[in-house]
C-alpha atoms as a PDB file:
ATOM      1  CA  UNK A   1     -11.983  -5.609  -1.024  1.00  0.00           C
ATOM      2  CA  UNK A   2     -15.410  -4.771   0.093  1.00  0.00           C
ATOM      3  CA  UNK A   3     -17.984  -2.882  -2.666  1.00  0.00           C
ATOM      4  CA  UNK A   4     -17.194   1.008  -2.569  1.00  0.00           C
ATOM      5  CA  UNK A   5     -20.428   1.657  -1.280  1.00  0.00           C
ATOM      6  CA  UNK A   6     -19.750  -0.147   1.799  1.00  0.00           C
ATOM      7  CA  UNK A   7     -16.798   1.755   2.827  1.00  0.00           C
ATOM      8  CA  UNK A   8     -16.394   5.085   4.515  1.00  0.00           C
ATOM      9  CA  UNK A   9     -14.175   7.186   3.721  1.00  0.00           C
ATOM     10  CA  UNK A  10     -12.442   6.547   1.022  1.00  0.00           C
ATOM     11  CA  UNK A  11     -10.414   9.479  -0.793  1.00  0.00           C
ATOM     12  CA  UNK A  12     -11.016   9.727  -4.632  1.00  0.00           C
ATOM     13  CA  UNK A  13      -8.777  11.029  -7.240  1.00  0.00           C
ATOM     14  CA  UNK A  14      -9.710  12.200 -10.620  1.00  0.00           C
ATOM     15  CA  UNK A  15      -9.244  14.516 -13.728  1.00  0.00           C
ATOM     16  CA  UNK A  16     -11.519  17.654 -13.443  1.00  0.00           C
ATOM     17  CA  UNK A  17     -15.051  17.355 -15.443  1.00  0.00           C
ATOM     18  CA  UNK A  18     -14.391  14.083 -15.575  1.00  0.00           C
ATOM     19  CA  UNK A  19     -17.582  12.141 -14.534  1.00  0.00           C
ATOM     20  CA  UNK A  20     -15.455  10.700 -11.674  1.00  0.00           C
ATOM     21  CA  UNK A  21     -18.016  12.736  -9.046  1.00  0.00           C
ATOM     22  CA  UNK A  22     -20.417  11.141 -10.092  1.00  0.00           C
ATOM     23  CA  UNK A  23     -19.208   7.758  -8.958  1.00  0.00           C
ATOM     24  CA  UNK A  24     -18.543   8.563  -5.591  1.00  0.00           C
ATOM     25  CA  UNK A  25     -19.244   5.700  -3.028  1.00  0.00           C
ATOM     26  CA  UNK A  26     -19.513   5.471   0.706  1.00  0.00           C
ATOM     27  CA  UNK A  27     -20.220   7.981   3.111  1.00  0.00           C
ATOM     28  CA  UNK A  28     -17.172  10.470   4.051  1.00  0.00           C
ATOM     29  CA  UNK A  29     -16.092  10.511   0.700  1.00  0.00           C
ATOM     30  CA  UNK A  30     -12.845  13.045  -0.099  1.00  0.00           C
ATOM     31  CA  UNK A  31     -12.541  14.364  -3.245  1.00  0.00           C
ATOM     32  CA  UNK A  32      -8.612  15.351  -5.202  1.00  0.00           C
ATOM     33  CA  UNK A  33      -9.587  16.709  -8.556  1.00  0.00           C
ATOM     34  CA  UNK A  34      -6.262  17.119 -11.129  1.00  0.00           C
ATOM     35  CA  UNK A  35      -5.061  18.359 -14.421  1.00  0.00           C
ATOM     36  CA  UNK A  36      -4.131  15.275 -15.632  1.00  0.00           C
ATOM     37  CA  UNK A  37      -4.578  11.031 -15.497  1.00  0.00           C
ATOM     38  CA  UNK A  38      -1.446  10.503 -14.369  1.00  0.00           C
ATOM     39  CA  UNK A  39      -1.582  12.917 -11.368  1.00  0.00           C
ATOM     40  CA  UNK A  40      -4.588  11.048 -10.267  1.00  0.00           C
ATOM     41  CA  UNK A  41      -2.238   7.929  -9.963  1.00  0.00           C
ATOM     42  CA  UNK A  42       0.214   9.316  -8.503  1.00  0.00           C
ATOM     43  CA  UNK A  43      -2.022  10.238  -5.537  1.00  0.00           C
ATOM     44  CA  UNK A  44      -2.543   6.588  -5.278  1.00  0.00           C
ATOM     45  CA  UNK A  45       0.774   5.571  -5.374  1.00  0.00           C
ATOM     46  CA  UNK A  46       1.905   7.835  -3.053  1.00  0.00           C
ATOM     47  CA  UNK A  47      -0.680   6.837  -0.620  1.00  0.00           C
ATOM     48  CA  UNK A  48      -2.884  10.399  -0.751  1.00  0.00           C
ATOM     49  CA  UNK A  49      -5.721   8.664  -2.204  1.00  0.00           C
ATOM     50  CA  UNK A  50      -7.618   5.212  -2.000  1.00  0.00           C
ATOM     51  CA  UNK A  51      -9.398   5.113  -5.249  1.00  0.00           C
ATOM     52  CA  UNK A  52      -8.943   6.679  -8.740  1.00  0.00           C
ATOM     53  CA  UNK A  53     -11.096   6.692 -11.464  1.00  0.00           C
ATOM     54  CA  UNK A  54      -9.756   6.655 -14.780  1.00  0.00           C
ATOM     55  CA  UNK A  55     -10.787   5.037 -18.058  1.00  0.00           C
ATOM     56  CA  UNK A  56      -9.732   1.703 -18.250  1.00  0.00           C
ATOM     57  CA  UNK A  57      -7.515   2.135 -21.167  1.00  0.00           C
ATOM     58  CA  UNK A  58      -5.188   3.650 -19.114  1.00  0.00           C
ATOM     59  CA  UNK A  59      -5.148   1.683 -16.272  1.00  0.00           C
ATOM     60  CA  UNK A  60      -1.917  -0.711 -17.577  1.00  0.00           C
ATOM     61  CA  UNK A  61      -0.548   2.581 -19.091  1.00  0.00           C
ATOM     62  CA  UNK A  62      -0.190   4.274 -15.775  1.00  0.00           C
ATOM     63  CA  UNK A  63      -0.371   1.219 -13.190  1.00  0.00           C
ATOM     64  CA  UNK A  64       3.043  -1.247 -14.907  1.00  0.00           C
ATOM     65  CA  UNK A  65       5.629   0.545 -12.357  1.00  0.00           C
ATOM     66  CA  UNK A  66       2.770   0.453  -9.516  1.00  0.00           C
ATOM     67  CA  UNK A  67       4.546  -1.927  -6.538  1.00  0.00           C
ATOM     68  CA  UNK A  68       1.800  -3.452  -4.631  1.00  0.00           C
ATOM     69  CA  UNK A  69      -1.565  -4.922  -5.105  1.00  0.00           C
ATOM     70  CA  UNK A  70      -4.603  -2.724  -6.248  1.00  0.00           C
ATOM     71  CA  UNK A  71      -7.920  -3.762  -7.838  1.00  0.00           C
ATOM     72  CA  UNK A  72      -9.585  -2.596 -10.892  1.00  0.00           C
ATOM     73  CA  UNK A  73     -12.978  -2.179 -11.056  1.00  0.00           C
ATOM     74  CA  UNK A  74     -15.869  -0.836 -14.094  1.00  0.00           C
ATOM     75  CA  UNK A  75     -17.137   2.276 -12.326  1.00  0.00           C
ATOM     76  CA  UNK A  76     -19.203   2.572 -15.458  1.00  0.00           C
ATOM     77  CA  UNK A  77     -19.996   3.102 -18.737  1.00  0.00           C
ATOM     78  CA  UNK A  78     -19.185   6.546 -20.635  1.00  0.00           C
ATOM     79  CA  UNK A  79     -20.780   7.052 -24.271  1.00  0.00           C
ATOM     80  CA  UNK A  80     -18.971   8.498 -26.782  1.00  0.00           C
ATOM     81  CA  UNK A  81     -19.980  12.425 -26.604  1.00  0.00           C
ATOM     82  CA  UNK A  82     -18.688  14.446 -30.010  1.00  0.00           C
ATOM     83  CA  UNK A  83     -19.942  16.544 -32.909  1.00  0.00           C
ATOM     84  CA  UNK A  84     -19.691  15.495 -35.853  1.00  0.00           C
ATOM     85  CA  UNK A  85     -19.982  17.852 -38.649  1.00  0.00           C
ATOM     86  CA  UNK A  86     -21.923  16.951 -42.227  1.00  0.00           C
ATOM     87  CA  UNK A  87     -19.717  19.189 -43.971  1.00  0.00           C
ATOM     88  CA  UNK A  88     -17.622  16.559 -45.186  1.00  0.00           C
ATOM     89  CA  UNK A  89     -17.698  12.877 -45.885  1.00  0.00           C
ATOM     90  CA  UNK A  90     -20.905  10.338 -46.477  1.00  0.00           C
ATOM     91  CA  UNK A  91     -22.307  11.076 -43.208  1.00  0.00           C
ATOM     92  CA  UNK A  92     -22.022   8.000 -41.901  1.00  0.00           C
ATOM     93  CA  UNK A  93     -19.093   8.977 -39.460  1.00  0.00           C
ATOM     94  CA  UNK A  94     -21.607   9.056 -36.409  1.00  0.00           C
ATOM     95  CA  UNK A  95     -23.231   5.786 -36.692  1.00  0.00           C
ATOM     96  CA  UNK A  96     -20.242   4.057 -37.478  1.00  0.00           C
ATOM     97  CA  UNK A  97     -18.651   5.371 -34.110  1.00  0.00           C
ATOM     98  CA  UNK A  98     -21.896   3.817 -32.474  1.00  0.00           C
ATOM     99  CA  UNK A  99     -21.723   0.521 -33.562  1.00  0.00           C
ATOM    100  CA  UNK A 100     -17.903   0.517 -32.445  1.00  0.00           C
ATOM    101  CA  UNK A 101     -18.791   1.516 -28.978  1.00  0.00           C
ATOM    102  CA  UNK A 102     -21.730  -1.555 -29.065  1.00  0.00           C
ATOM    103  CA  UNK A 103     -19.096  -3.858 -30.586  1.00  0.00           C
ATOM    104  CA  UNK A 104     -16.358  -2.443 -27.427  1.00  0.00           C
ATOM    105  CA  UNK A 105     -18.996  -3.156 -24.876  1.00  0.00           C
ATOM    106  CA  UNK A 106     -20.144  -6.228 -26.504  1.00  0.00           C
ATOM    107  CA  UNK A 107     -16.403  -7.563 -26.194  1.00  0.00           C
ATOM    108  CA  UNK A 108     -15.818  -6.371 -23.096  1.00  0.00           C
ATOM    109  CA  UNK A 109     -19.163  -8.109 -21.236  1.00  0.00           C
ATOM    110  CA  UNK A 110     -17.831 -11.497 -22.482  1.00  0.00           C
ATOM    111  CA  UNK A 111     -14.561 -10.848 -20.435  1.00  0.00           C
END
């Protein structure tokens, strides 16, 4: 399969405010925005759309009945975006989530 950004028209499927619009590739791009992941594959299974972007956690989740071959790609990396309140605990709650997100991409480079 040739990169995304050298191919036209490609229809992509994703979960509204999702950052999914954001990695839109190739001229002639269509956009399908849903309610839900699993809408978003659907589209691709039933043939409506060419790429979906999901997080990759999902992908096995929502791809093991999928009959065919597709490809699965890093579109890109999403930090972590909450509030964490100091109300309650040592505080430490935030940075801790950091270094689990370093540690994640950490593992997954080496893959």
């Amino acid at each position: 399969m040739p990169p995304l950004g050298q191919t036209a028209g490609l229809t992509y499927a994703f979960v509204r405010r999702f950052v999914g619009d954001k990695l839109i590739q190739g001229e002639n791009a269509k956009i399908l925005h849903v309610s839900e992941w699993r809408q978003a594959v659907y589209l691709l299974k039933l043939g409506r759309a060419d790429v979906v972007v999901i997080p990759w956690v999902l992908v096995d989740t929502f791809m093991a009945d999928y009959e065919g071959d597709y490809f699965v790609r890093r579109a890109a990396w999403v930090d972590l975006s909450l509030y964490v309140s100091h109300e309650h605990g040592n505080g430490r709650l935030t940075e801790e989530l950091r270094q689990a997100i370093r540690w994640c991409r950490y593992r997954n480079d080496l893959n």
